[in-house]
Protein backbone atom coordinates (compact mmCIF):
# COMPACT_ATOMS: atom_id res chain seq x y z
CA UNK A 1 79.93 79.40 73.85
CA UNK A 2 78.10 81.71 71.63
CA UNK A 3 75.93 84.54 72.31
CA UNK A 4 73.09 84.76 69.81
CA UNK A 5 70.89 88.56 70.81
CA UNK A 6 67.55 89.13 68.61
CA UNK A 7 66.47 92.36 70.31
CA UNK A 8 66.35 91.10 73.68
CA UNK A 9 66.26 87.81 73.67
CA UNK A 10 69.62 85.48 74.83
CA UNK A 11 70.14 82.23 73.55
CA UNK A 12 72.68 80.43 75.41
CA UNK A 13 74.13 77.82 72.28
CA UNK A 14 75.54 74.91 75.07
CA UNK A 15 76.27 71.88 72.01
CA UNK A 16 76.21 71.23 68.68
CA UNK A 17 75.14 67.79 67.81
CA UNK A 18 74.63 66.45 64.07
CA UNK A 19 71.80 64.38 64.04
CA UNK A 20 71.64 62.42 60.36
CA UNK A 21 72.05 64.52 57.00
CA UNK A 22 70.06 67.48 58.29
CA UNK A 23 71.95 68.21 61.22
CA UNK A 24 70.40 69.37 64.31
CA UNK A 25 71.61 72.26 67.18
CA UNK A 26 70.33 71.86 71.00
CA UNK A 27 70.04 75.90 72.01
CA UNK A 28 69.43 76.47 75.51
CA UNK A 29 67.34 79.51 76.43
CA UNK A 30 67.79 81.40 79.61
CA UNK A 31 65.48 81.04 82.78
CA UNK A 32 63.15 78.53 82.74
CA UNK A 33 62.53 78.51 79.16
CA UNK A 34 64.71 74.86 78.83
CA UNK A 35 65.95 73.45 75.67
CA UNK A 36 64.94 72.85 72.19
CA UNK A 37 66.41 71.65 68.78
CA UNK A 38 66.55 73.42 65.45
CA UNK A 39 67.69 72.45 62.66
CA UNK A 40 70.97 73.87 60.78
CA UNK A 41 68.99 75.88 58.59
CA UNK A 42 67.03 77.53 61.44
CA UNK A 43 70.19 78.00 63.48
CA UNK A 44 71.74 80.16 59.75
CA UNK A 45 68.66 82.49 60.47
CA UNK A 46 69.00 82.97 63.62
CA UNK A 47 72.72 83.49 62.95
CA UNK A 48 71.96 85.56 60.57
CA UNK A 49 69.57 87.77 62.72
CA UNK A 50 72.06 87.92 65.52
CA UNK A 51 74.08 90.23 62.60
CA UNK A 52 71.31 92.19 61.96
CA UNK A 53 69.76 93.09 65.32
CA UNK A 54 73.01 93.04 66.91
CA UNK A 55 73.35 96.70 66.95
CA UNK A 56 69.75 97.38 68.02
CA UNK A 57 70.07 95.67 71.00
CA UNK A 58 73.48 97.03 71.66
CA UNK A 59 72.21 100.91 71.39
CA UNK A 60 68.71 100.02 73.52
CA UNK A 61 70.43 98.29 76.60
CA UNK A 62 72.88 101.04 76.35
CA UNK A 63 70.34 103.71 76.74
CA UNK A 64 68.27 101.94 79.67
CA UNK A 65 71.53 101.50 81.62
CA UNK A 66 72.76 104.88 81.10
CA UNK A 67 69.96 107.35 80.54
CA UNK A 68 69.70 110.18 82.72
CA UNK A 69 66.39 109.02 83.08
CA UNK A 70 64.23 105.91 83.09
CA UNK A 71 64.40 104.90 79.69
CA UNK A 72 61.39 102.86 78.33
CA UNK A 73 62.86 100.22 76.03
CA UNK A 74 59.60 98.57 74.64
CA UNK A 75 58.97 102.68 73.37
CA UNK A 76 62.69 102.45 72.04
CA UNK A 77 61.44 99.30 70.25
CA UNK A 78 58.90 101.34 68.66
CA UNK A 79 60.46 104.33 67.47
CA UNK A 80 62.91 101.88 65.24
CA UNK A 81 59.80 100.50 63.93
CA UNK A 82 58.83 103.89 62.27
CA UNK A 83 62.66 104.56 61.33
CA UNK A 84 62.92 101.17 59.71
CA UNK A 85 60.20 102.25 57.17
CA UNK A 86 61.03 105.67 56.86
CA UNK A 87 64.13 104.42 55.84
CA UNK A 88 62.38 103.35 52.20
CA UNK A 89 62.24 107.39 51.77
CA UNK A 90 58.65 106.76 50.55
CA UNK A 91 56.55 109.35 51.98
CA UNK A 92 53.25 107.18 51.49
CA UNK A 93 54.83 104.09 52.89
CA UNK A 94 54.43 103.87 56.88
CA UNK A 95 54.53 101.74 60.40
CA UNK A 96 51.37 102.13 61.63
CA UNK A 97 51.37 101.27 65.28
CA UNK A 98 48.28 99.19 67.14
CA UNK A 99 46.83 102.37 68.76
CA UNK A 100 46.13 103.97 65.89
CA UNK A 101 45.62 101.39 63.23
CA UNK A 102 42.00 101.24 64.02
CA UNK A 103 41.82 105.14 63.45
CA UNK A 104 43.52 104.32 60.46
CA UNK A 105 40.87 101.74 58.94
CA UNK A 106 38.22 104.21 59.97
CA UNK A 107 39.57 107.17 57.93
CA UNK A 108 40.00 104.68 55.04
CA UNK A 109 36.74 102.86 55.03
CA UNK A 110 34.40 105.62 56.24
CA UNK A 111 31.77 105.30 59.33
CA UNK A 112 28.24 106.27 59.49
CA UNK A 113 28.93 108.96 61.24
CA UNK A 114 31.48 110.55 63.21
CA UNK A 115 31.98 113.20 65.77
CA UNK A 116 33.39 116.78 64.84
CA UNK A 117 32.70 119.97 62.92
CA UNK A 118 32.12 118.39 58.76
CA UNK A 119 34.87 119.84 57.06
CA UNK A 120 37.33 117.95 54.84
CA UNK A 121 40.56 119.51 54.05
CA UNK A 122 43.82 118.37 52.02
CA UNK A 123 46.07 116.15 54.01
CA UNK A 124 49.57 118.24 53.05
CA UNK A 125 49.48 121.51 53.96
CA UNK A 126 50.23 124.80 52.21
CA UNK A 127 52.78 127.79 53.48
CA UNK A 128 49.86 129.20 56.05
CA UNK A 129 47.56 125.86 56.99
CA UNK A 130 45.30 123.37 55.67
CA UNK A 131 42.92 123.87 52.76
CA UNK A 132 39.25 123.26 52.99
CA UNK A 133 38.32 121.39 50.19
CA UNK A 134 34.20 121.03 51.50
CA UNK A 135 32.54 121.13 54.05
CA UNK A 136 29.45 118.73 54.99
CA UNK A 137 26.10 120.65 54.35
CA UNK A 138 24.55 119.13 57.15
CA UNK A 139 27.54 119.84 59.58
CA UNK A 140 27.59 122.76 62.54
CA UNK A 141 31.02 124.25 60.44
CA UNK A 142 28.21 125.12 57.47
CA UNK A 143 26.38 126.72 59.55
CA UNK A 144 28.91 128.87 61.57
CA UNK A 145 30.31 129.88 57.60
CA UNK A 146 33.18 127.69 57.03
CA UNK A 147 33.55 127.24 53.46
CA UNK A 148 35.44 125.81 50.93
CA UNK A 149 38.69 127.60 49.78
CA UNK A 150 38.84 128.49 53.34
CA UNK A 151 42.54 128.33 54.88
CA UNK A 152 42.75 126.41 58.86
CA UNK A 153 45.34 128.12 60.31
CA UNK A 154 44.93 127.15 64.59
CA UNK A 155 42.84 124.73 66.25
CA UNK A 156 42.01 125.96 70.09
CA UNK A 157 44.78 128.72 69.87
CA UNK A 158 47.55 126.32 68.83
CA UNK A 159 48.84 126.76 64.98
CA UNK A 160 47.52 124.38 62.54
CA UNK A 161 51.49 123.69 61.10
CA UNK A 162 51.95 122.09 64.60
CA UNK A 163 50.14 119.06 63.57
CA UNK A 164 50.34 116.98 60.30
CA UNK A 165 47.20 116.46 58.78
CA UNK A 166 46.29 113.53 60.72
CA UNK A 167 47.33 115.04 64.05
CA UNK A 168 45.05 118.30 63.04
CA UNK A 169 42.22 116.38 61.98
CA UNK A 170 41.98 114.43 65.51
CA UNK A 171 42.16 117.87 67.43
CA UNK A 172 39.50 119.40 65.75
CA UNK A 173 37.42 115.84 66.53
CA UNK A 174 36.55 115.25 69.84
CA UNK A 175 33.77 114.28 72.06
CA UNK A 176 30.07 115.06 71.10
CA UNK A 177 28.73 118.02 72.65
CA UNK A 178 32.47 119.43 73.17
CA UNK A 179 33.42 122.86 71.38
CA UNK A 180 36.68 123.43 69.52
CA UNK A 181 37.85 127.31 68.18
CA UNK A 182 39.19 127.49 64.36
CA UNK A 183 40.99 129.95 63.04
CA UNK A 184 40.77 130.53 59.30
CA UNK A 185 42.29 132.48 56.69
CA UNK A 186 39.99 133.62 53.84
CA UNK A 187 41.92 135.79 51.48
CA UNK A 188 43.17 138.33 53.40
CA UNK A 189 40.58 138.04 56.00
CA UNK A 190 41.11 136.47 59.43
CA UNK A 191 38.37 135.28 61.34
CA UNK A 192 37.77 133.04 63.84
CA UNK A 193 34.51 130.29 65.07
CA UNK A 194 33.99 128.13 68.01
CA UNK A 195 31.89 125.65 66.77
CA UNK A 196 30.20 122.65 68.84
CA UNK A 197 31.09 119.42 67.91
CA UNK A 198 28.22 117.17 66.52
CA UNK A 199 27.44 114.13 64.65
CA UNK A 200 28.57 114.13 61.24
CA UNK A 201 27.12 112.16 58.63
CA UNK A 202 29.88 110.79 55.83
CA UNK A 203 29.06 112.53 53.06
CA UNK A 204 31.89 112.07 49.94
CA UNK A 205 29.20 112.21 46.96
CA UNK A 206 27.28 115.59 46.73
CA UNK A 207 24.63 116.24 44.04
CA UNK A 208 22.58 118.91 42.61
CA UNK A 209 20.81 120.02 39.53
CA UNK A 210 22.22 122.84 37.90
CA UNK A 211 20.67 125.03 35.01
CA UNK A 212 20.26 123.83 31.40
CA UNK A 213 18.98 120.25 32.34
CA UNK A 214 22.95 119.83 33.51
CA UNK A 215 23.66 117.98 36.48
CA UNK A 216 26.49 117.89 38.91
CA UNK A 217 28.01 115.43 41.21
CA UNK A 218 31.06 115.68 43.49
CA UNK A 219 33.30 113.12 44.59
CA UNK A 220 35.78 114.34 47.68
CA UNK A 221 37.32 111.02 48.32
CA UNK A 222 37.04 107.40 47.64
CA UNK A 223 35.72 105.70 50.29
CA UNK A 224 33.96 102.61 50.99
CA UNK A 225 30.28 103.90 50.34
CA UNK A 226 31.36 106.47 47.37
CA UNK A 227 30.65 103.99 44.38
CA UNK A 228 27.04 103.09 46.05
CA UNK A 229 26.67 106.51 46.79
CA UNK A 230 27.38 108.14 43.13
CA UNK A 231 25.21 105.24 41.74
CA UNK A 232 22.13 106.39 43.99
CA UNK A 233 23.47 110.72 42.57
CA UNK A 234 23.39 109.25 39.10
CA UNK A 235 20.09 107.85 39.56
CA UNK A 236 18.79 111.12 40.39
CA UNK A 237 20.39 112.80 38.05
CA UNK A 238 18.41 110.84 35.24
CA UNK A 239 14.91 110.40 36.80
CA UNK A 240 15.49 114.65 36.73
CA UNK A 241 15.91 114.56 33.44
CA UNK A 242 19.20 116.02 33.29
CA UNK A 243 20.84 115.68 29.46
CA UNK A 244 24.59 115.93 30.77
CA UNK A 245 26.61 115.34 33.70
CA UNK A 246 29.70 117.53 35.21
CA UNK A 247 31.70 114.85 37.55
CA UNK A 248 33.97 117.10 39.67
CA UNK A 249 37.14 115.30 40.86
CA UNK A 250 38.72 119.04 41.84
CA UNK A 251 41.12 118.44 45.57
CA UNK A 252 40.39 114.53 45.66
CA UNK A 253 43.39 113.23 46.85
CA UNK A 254 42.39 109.15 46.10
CA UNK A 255 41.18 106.72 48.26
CA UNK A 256 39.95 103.20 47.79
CA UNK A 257 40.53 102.27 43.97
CA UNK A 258 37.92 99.89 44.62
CA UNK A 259 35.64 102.75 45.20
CA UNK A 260 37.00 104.56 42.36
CA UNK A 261 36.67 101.23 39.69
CA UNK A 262 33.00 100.84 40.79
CA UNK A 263 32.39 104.53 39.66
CA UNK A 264 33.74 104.04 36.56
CA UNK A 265 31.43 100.81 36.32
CA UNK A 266 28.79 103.43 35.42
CA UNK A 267 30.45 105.88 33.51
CA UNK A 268 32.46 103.60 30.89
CA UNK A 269 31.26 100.40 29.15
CA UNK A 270 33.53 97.18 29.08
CA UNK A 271 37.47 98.19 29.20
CA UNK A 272 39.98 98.57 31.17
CA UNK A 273 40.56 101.39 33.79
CA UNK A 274 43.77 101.23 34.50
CA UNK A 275 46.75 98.38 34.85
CA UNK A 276 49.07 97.84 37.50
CA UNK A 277 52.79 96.26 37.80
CA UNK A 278 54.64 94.88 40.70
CA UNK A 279 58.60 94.86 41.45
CA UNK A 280 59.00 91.44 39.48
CA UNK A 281 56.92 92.78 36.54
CA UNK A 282 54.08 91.05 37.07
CA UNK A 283 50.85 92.86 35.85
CA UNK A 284 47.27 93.16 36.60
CA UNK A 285 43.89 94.92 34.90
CA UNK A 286 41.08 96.71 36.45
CA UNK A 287 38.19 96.31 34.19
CA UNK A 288 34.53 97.21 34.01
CA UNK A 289 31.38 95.59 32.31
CA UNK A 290 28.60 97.09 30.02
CA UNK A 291 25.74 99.54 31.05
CA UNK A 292 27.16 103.00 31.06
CA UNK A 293 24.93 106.16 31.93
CA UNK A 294 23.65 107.12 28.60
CA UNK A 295 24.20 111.08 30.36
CA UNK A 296 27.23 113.00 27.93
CA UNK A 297 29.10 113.51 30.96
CA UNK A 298 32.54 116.74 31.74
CA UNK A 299 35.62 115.58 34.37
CA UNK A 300 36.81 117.97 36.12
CA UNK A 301 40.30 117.98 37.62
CA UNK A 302 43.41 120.23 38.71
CA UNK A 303 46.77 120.18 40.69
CA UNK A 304 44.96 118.30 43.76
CA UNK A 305 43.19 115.42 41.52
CA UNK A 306 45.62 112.30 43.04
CA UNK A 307 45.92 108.59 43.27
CA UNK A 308 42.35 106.89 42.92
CA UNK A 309 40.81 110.05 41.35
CA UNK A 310 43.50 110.11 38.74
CA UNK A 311 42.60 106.20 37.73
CA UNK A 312 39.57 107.22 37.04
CA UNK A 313 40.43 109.99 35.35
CA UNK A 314 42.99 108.02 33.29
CA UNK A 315 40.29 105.47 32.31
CA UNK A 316 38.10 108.05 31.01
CA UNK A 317 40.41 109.94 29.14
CA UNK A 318 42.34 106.76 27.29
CA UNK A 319 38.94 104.90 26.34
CA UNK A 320 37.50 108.52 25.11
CA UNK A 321 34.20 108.11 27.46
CA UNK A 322 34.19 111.65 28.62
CA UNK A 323 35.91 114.54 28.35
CA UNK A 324 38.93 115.96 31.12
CA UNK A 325 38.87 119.64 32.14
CA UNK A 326 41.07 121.61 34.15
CA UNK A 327 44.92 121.53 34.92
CA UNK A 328 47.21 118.94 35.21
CA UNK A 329 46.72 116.17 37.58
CA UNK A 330 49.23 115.43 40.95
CA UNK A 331 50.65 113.07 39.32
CA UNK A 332 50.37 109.88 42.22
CA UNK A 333 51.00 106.77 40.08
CA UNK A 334 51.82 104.33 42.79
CA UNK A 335 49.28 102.21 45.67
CA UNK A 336 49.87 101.19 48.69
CA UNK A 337 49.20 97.94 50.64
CA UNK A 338 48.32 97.60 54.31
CA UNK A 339 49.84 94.61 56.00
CA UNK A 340 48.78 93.47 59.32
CA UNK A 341 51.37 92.73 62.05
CA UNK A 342 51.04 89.69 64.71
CA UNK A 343 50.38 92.29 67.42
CA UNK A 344 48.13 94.59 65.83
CA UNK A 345 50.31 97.33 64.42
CA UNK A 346 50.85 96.97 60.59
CA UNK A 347 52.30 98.18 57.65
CA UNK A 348 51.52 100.48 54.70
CA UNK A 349 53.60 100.44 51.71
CA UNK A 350 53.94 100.93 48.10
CA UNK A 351 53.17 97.64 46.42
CA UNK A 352 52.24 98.73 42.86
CA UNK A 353 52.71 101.35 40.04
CA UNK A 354 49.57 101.80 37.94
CA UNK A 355 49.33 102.44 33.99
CA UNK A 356 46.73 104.07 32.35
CA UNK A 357 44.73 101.86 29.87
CA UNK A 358 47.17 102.94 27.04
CA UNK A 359 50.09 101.92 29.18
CA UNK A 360 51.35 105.82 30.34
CA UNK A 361 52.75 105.99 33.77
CA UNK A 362 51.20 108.72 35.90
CA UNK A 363 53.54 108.36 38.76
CA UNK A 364 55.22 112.06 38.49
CA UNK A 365 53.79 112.75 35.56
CA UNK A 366 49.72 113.20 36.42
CA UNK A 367 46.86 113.30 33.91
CA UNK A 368 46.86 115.85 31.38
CA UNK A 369 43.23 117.39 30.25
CA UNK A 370 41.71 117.23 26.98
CA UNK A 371 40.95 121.15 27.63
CA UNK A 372 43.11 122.60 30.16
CA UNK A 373 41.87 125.83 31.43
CA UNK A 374 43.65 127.31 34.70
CA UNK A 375 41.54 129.79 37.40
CA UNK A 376 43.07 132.80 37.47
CA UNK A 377 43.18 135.39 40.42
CA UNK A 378 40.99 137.32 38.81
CA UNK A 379 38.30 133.75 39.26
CA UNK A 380 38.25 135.12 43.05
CA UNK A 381 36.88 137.75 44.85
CA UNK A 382 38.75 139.79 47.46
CA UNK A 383 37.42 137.52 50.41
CA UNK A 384 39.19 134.61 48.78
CA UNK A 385 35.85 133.33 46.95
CA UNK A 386 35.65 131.47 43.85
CA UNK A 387 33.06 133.44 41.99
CA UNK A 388 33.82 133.03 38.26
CA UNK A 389 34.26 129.24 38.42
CA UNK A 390 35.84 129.07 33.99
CA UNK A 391 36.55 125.49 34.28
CA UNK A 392 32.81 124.39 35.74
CA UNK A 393 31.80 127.18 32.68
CA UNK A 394 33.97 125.69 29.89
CA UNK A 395 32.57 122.30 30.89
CA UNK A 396 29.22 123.45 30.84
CA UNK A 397 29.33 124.58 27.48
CA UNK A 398 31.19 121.57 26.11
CA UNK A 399 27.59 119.53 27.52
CA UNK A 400 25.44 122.37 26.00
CA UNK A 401 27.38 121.41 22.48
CA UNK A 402 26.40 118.04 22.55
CA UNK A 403 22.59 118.21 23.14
């Protein structure tokens, strides 16, 4: 008799029978579950999985039987989900269990609206907290004096290094109506706000005219409304008359490279954006047709510019559309995938490395500017505020040049 474990599971192997060429195994199953046949093939794999789960099972039923406590094995189950892709050592590859994958899909693709305070801060935080890279204009954290550059260092009394990023962003969400306290660093300068949760409008694009007939648009993140909603900015930007165009891709970690490929739909003419490669070497192009804006138009980037912002970026720079300003890039060459799981839970991983047009890797290496300028301590104020902004300045007068 042979015992054949797959987590759980016992098959009972009572005969072997060869039935013609193919060959053919009767496996009994435990309980009421009766016989069936597989073939030889079938039987290999499930051989083969006996190996490989073997130990699993081993360690689980262990644990259950000789816990000092009850021991919830399903939960067991679980945890080895998350271990088996951590053990890729890929920090942007994941499990994603079926609680939270529909969190997940609503971070990526955006909502109408959503309930909390309207600020956006960098997912990976720095030696005291989060960074506040904006904060929604028509959000109750704008109005109590959040700003950006502003450090989140607690969330109701608790420190903000508790929590990853995700896990901090869900505590200050909550339930409309419902208050949370932040504490924030600005400079030197603790203070703290209890602010009332309310309904937040999404809000990645933001838009204004700035002096000299010199418009400016800012992109926070790619999601799924940010190529429709920098098409409508544009369109502003041009029935105002503006003669130039700053594009400010400053702390946008990525997003959707969808998003980001139908931005650069109006800011290049036919080309490529960017190229991508597989494992097996297989490649693929991201491309875009005619019809640029006819706007001269400044990128703006630094240390924080990842992923789908640096595609664009990349695109810009290697077909000579516009010009790049700032620092170098993050350097986040690589996309993930998100595969969906039979019961719900799923998958992210790293499926691709991308190339810029020219064929450069950015993975670990970033996007270099074609005018790098850094801001310097002496760029802020003692409060922490940017007030001598020399890269929105430097690409200011690079538009003025031009007209």
């Amino acid at each position: 008799m042979i015992e054949i474990s797959k987590r759980s599971i016992i098959f009972l192997i009572i005969a072997a029978l060869l039935l013609g060429s193919a060959g053919t195994i009767l496996i009994l199953r435990g309980g009421a579950g009766g016989s069936v046949l597989v073939d030889s093939e079938r039987y290999e794999k499930m051989s083969a999985l006996e190996d490989e789960y073997e130990k699993m099972d081993e360690i689980k039923e262990f644990l259950v039987n000789n816990y000092y406590t009850e021991v919830d094995g399903d939960k067991l189950m679980e945890s080895a989900y998350y271990g088996l892709v951590d053990g890729l050592e890929d920090k942007y590859s994941e499990y994603i269990s079926a609680k939270d994958y529909s969190a997940y899909l609503e971070s990526l693709f955006g909502t109408e609206t959503y309930y909390g305070v309207g600020i956006t801060f960098l997912n990976q935080p720095i030696e005291s907290g989060f960074y506040v890279i904006a904060v929604n204009t028509k959000g109750p954290a704008y109005a109590a004096g959040v700003r950006k550059g502003d450090i989140i260092v607690s969330v109701n009394g608790e420190s903000a290094l508790s929590y990853d990023g995700d896990g901090l962003r869900d505590h200050i969400r909550g339930e409309l109506g419902t208050s949370v306290t932040i504490g924030l660093l600005r400079g030197e300068t603790s203070y703290e706000v209890e602010i009332e949760r309310a309904e937040i409008p999404t809000e990645s694009v933001v838009y204004e005219m700035l002096d000299d007939g010199i418009a400016y648009i800012q992109i926070s993140e790619f999601i799924g409304d940010t190529g429709k909603d920098f098409t409508a900015a544009l369109k502003k930007a041009e029935q105002a008359g503006a003669k130039g165009l700053i594009i400010d891709l400053r702390d946008n970690g990525g997003g959707l490279v969808s998003s980001a490929i139908s931005v650069a739909d109006d800011l290049m003419d036919k080309g490529v954006v960017v190229s991508t490669i597989n494992h097996s070497g297989k490649t693929s192009t991201y491309t875009t047709g005619n019809g640029r804006t006819e706007l001269p138009y400044v990128v703006l980037i630094n240390g924080n510019t990842a992923s789908a912002s640096e595609i664009l970026s990349a695109g810009i720079q290697d077909n000579k559309e516009g010009t790049i300003i700032g620092t170098l890039s993050f350097g986040k060459g690589i996309i993930q995938n998100v595969t969906t799981l039979s019961d719900g839970s799923a998958v992210k991983y790293t499926e691709l490395q991308y190339l810029s047009p020219n064929g450069n890797p950015i993975h670990g290496v970033g996007i270099t500017p074609d005018i790098e300028i850094d801001l310097t301590e002496d760029c802020y104020d003692k409060n922490g505020f940017l007030v001598n902004d020399v890269q929105l300045e430097k690409a200011k007068e690079i538009l003025k040049e031009g007209f």
